[in-house]
Protein backbone atom coordinates (compact mmCIF):
# COMPACT_ATOMS: atom_id res chain seq x y z
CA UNK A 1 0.00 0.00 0.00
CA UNK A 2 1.54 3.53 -1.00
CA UNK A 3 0.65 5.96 2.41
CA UNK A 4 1.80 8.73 0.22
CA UNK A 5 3.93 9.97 2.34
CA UNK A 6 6.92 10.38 0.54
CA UNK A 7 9.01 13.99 0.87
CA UNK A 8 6.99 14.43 3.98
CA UNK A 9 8.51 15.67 7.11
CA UNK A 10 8.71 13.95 10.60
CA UNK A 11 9.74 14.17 14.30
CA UNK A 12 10.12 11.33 16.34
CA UNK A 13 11.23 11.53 19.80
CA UNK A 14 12.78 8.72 21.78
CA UNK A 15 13.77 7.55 18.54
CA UNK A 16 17.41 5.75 19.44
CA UNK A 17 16.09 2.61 19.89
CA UNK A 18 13.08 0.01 20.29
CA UNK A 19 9.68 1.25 18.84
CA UNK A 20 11.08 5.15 18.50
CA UNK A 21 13.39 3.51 16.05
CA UNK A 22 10.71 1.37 14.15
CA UNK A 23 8.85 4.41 13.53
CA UNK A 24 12.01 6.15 12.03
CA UNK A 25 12.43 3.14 9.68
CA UNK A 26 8.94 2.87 8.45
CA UNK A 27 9.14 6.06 7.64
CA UNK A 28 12.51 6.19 6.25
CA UNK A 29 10.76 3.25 3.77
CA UNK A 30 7.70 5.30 2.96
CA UNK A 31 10.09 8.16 1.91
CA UNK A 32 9.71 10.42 4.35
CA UNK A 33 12.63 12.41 6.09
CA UNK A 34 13.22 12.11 9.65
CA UNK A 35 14.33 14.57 12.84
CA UNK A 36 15.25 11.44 15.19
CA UNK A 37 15.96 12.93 18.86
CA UNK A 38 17.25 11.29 21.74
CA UNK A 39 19.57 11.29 24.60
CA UNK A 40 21.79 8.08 22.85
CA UNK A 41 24.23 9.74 20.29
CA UNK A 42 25.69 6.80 19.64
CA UNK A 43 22.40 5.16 18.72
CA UNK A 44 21.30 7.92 16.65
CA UNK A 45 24.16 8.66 14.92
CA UNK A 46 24.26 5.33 13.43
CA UNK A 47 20.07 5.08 12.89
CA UNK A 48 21.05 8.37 10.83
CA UNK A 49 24.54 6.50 9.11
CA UNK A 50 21.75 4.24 7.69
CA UNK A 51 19.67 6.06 6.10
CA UNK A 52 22.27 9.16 5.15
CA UNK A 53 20.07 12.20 3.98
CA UNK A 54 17.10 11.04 5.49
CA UNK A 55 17.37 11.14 9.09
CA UNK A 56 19.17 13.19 11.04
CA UNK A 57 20.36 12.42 14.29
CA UNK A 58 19.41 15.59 17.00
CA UNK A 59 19.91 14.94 21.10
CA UNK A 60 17.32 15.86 23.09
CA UNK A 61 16.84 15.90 26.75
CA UNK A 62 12.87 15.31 26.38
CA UNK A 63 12.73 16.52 30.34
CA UNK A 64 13.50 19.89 29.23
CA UNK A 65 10.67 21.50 27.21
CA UNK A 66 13.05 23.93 25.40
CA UNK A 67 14.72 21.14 24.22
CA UNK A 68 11.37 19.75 22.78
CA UNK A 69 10.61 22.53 21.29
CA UNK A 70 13.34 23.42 19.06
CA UNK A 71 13.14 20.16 17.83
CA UNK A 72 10.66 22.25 15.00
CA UNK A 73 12.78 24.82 14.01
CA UNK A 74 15.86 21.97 13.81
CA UNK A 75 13.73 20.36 10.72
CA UNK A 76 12.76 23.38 9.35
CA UNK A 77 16.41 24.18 8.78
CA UNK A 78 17.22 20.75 8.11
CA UNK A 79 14.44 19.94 6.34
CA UNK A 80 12.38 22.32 5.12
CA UNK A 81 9.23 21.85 7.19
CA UNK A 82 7.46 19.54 9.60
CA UNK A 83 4.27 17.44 8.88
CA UNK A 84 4.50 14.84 11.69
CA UNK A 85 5.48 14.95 15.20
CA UNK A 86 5.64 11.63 17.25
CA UNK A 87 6.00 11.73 20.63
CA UNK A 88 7.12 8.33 21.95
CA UNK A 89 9.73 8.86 24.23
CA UNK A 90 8.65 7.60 27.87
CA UNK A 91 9.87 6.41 30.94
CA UNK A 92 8.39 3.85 33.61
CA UNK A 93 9.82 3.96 36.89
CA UNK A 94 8.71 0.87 39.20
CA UNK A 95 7.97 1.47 42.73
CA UNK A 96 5.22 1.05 45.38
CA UNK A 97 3.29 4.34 45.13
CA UNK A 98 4.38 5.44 48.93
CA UNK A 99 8.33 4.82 48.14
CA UNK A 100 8.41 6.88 45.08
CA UNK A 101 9.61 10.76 45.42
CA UNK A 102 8.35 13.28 44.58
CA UNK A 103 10.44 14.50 41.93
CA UNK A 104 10.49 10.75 40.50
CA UNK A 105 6.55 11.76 39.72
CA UNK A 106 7.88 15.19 38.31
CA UNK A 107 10.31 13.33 35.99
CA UNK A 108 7.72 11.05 34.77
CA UNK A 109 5.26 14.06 33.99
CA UNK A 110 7.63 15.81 32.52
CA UNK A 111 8.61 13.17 30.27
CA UNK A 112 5.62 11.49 29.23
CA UNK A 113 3.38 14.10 29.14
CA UNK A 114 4.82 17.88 29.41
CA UNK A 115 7.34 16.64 26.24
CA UNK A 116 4.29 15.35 24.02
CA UNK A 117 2.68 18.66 24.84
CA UNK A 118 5.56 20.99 24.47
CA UNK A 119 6.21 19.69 20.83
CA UNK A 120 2.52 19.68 19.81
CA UNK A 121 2.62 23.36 21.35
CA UNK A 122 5.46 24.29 18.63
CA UNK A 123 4.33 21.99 15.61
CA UNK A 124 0.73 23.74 16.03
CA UNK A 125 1.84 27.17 13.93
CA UNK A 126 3.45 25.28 11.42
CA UNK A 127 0.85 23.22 10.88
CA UNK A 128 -1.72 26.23 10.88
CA UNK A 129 -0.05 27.79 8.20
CA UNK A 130 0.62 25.05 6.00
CA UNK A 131 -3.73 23.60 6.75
CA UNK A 132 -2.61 20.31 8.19
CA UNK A 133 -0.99 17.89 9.99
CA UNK A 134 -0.53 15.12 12.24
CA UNK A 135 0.25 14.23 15.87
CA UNK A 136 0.98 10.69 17.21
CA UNK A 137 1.22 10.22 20.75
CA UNK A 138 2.91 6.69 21.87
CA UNK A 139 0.89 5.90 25.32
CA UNK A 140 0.49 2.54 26.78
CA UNK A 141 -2.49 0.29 27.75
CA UNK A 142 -0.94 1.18 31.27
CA UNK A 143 -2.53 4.78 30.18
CA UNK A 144 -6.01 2.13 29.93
CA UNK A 145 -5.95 0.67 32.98
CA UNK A 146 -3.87 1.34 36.15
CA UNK A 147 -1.62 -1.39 37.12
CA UNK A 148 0.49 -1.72 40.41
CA UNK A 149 3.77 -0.18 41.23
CA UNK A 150 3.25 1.57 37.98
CA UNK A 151 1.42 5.07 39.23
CA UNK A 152 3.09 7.81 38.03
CA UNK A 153 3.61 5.99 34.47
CA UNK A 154 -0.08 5.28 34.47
CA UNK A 155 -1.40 8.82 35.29
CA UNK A 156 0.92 10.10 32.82
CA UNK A 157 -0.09 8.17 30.02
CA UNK A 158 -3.88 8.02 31.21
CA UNK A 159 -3.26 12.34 31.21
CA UNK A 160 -1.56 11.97 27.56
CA UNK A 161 -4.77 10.35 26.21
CA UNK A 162 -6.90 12.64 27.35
CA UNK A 163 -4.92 14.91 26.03
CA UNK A 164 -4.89 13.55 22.34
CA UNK A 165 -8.80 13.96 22.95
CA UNK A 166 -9.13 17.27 23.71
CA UNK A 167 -6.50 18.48 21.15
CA UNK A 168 -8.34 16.58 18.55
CA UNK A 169 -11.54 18.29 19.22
CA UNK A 170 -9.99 21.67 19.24
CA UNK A 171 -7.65 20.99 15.94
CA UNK A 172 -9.91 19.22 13.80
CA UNK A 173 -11.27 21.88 11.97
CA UNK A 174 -7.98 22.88 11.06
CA UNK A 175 -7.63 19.43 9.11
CA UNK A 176 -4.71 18.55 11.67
CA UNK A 177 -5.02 14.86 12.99
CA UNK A 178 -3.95 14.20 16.45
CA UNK A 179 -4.29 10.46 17.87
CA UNK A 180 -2.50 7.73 19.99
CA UNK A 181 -0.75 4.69 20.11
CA UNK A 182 -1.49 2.39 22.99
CA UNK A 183 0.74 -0.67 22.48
CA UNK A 184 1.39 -3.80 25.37
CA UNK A 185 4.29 -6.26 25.39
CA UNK A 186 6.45 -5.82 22.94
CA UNK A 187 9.52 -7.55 21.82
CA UNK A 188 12.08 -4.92 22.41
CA UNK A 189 15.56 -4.09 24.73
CA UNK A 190 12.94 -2.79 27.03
CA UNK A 191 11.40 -6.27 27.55
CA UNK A 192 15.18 -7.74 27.88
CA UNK A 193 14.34 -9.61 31.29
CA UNK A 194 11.31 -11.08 30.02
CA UNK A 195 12.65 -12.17 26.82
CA UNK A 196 16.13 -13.51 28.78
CA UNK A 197 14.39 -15.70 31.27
CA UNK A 198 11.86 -18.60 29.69
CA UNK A 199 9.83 -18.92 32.73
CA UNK A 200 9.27 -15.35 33.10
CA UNK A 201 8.27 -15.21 29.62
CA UNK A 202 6.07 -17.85 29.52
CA UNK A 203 4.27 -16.34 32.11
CA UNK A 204 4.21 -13.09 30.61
CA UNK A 205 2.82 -14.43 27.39
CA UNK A 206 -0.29 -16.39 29.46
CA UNK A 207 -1.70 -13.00 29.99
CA UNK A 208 -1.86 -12.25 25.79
CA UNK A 209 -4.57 -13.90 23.95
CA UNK A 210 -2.29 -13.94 20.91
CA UNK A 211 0.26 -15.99 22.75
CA UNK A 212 3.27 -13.49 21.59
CA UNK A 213 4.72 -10.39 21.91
CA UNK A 214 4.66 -7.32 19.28
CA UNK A 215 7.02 -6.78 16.94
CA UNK A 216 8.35 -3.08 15.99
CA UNK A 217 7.25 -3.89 12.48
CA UNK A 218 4.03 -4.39 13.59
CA UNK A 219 4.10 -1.00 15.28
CA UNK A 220 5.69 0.95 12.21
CA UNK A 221 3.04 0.19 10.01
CA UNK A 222 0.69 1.82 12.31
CA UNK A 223 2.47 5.21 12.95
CA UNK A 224 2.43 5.05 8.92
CA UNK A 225 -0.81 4.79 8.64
CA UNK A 226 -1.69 7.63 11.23
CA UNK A 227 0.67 9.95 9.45
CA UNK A 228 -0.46 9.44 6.34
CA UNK A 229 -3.49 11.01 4.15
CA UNK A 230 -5.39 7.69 4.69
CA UNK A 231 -6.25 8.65 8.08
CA UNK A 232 -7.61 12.01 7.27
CA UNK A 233 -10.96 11.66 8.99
CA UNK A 234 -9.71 9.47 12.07
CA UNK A 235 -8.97 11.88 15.57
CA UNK A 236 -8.87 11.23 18.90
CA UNK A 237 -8.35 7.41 18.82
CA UNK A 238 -6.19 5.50 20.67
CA UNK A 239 -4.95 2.24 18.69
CA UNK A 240 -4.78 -0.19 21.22
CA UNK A 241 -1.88 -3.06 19.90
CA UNK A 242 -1.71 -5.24 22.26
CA UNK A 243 -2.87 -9.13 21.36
CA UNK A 244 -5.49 -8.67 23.24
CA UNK A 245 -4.12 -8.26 26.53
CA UNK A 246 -6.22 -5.23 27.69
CA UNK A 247 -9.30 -7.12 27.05
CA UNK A 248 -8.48 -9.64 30.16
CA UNK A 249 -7.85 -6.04 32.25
């Protein structure tokens, strides 16, 4: 399927590895060009070595808004112009709720949610003036349901949904899509204790109806789709991937 997509323009954050650097791929394959931010040079500078003249490689502390927001004017100069903005990068801290700190629930906030909403802030203009554009927010099914030792990452992402909601509503008539991603297990460094231990992960995968973990194919396609024209008339979802799982919640 052709997304038309090609010469368009996208940011991804938390795009050095996992499904931050699926999305830069599928998009690198539907011909798009690609600010990839991220804390890992290393990472991104060789996601960027792979796709020369397509991505470029920009760190970015996504706990400081500034940061966020100059992501835009970095592919403007780089690339002429910005037509997507993903927001995936996201931490989530374990703890029981009464041994977390304070500022642990400040650096989760300001991660997960005050980043996705400092780049939509400085994408909005651009996108005003040029009549459209799109906004992918990477939450979790944790952002569903609440699970245990997993507040602050819960609130956050439940607070980044209803975000995506409310922005929709207020951006629609501006033909500027903004939705979300709400993916489970998937098979990525992030899941590298799972994956490494067979009784673990045979545990794990009782809980998924499909009997397996994602892969960040599966998740590319997606964040295609949402970026491209074909999803014109679809805002405020949330695209729960998942196998299933947050049907047994």
């Amino acid at each position: 399927m052709d997304f038309g997509l090609t010469g368009r323009v996208a940011i991804v954050t938390g795009a050095s590895r996992g499904l931050g650097a699926a999305v830069v791929r599928a998009f690198v394959d539907e011909g798009m060009r690609v600010v990839a931010a991220a804390r890992s040079s290393d990472e991104l500078e060789a996601l960027a070595a792979a796709s020369p003249g397509a991505v470029h490689a920009a760190r970015c502390d996504v706990s400081d808004t500034a940061q966020v927001a100059g992501l835009v004017d970095v592919a403007l100069r780089r690339f002429g112009g910005v037509d997507v903005v993903v927001s995936n990068a996201g931490i989530a801290p374990a703890a029981a709720f009464v041994d977390m700190p304070e500022h642990e629930w400040e650096r989760v906030l300001a991660v997960n949610l005050l980043a996705p909403v400092a780049l939509a802030r400085a994408a909005g203009p651009v996108f005003f003036d040029q009549g459209r554009g799109k906004v992918v927010h990477m939450a979790s099914t944790s952002g569903l349901r609440g699970k245990p030792t997993l507040a602050a990452y819960s609130a956050s992402k439940g607070a980044l949904l209803r975000f995506t909601e409310a922005l929709s509503g207020e951006w629609a008539s501006r033909n500027i899509q903004v939705n979300a991603i709400a993916p489970g297990a998937f098979a990525t460094d992030a899941q590298r204790a799972v994956l490494d231990a067979p009784e673990v992960l045979t545990r794990r995968l009782r809980k998924i109806p499909a009997g397996r973990m994602g892969t960040v194919g599966e998740i590319g396609a997606l964040a295609c789709y949402l970026a491209s024209p074909l999803s014109d008339f679809v805002t405020g979802a949330t695209y729960v991937i998942d196998g299933g799982e947050s049907s047994k919640l």
